[in-house]
C-alpha atoms as a PDB file:
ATOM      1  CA  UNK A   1      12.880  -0.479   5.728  1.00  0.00           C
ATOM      2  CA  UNK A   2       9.828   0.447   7.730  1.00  0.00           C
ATOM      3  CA  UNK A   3       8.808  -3.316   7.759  1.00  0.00           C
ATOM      4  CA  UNK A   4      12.150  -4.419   8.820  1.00  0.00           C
ATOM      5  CA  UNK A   5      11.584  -1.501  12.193  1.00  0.00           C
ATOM      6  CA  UNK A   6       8.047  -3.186  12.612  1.00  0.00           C
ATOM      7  CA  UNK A   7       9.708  -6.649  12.573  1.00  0.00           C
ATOM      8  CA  UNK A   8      12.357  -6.082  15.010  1.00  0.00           C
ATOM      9  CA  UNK A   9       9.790  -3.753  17.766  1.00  0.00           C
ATOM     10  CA  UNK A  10       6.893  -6.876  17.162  1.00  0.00           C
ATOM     11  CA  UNK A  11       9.133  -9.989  16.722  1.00  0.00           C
ATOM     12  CA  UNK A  12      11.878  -9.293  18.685  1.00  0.00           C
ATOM     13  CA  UNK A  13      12.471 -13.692  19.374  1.00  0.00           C
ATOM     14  CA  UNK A  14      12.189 -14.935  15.765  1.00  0.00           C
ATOM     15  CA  UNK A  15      14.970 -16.255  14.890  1.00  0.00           C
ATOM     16  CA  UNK A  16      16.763 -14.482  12.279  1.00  0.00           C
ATOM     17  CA  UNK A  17      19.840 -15.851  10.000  1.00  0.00           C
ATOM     18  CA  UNK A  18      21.295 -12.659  10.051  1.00  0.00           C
ATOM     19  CA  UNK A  19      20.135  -9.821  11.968  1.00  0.00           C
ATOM     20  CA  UNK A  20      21.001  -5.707   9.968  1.00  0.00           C
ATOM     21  CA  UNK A  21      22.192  -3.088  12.562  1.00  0.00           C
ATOM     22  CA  UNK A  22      19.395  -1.379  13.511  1.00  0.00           C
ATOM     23  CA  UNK A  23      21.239   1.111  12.313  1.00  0.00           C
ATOM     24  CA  UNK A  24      20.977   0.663   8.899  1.00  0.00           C
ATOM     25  CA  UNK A  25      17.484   1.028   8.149  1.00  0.00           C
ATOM     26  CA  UNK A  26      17.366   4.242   9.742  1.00  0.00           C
ATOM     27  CA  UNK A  27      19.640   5.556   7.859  1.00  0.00           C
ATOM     28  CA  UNK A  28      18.195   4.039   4.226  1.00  0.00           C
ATOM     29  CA  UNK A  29      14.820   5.352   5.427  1.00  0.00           C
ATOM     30  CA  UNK A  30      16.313   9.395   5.772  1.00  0.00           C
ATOM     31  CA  UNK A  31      18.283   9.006   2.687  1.00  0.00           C
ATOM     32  CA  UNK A  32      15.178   7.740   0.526  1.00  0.00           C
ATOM     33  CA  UNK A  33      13.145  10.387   2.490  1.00  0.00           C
ATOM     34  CA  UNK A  34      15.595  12.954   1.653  1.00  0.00           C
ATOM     35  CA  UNK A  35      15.973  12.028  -1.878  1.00  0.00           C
ATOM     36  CA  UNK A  36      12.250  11.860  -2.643  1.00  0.00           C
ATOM     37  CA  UNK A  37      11.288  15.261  -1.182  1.00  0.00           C
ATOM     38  CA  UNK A  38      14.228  17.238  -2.985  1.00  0.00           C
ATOM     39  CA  UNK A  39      13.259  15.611  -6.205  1.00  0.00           C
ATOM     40  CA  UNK A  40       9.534  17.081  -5.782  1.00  0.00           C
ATOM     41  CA  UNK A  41      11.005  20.273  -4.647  1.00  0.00           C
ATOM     42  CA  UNK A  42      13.689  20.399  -7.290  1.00  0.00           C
ATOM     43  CA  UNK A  43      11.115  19.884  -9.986  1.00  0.00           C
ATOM     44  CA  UNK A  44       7.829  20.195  -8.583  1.00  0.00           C
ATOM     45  CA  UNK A  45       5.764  18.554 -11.824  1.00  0.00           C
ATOM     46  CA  UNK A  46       2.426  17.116 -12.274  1.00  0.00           C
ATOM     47  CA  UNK A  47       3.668  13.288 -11.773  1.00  0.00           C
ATOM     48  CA  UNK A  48       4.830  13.927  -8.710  1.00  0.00           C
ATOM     49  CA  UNK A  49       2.062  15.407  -7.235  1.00  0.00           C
ATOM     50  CA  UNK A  50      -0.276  12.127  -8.566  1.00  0.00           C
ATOM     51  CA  UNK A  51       1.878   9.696  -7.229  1.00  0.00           C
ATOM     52  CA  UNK A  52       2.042  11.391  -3.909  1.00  0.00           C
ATOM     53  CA  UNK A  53      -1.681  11.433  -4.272  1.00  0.00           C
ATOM     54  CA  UNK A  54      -1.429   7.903  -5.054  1.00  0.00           C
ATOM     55  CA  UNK A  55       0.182   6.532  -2.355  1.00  0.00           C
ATOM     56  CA  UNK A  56      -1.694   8.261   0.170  1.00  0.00           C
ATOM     57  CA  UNK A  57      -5.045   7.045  -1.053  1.00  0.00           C
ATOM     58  CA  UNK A  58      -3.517   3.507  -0.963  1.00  0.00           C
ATOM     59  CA  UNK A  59      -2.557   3.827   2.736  1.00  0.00           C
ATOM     60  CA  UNK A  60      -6.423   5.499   3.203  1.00  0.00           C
ATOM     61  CA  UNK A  61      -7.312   1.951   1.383  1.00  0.00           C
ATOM     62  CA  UNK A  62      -4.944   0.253   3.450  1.00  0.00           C
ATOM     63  CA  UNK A  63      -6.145   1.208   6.550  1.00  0.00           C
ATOM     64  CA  UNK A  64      -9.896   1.187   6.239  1.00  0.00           C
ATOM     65  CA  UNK A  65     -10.007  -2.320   4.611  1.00  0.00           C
ATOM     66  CA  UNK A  66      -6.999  -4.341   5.943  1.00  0.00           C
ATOM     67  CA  UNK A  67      -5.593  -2.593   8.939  1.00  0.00           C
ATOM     68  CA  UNK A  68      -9.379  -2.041  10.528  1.00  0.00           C
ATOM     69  CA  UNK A  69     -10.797  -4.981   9.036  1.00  0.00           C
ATOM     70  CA  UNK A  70     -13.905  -3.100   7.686  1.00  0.00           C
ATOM     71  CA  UNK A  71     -15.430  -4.130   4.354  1.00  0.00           C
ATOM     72  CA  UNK A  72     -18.331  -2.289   2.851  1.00  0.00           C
ATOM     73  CA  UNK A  73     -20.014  -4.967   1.109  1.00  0.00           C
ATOM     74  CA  UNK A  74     -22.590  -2.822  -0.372  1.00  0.00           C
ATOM     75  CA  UNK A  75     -19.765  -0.320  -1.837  1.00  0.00           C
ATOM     76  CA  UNK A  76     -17.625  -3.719  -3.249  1.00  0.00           C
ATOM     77  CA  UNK A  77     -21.475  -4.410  -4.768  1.00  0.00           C
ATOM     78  CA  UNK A  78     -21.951  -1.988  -6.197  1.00  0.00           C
ATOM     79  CA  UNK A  79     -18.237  -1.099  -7.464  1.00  0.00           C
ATOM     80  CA  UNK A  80     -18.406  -4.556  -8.847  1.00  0.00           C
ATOM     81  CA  UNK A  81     -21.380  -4.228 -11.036  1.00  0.00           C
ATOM     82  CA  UNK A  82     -20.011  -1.015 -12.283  1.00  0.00           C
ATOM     83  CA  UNK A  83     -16.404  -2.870 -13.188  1.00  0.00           C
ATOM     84  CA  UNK A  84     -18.795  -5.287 -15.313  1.00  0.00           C
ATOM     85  CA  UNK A  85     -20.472  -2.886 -17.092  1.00  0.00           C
ATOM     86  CA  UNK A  86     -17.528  -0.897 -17.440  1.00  0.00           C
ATOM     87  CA  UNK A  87     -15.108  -3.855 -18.736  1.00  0.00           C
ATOM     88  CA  UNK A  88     -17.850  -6.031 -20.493  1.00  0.00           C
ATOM     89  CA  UNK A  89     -16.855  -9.055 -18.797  1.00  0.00           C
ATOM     90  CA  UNK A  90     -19.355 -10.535 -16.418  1.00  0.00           C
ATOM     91  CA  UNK A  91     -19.153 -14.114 -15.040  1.00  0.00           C
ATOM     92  CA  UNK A  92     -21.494 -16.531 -16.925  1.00  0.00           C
ATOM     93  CA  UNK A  93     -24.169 -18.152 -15.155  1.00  0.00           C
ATOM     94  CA  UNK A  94     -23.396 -21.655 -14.328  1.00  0.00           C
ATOM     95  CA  UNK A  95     -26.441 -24.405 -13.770  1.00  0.00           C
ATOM     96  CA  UNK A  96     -25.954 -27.685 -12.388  1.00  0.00           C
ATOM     97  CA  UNK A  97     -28.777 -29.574 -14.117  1.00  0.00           C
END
């Protein structure tokens, strides 16, 4: 629902086959808000709290690498390297002889 807001503020003249109240994802957007916060206070458990925790490190990812366009290449080094060691599986070295 937040894309569709984004949509409609950044591409207001795109043609659209049919265009939602605007509404309509406001209202989706409060009730899924709603729902999700008085399930973690209803039952405040462990899985909650990690995929809260989750989600907020992926819009931390999200915003350094994508929305800033910023890529460490020495961190995606060195976190590659330690993925191959890790997983066993590194990329055999190809000649052209």
């Amino acid at each position: 629902m937040v894309a569709l807001l984004v949509l409609r503020k950044t591409q207001k003249d795109t043609p659209r086959p049919y265009r939602v109240p605007t509404v309509v994802p406001y209202c989706v957007l409060l009730i899924s808000m709603f729902l999700t916060v008085f399930s973690v206070i209803d039952d405040p458990s462990m899985k909650y709290v990690t995929a809260i925790l989750l989600i907020l490190i992926g819009v931390g990812v999200y915003t350094i690498f994508v929305y800033h366009r910023k890529t460490p290449t020495t961190l995606l080094r060195k976190f590659t390297f330690l993925t191959q060691m890790l997983f066993q599986c590194v990329p055999p070295n190809t000649r052209d002889d």
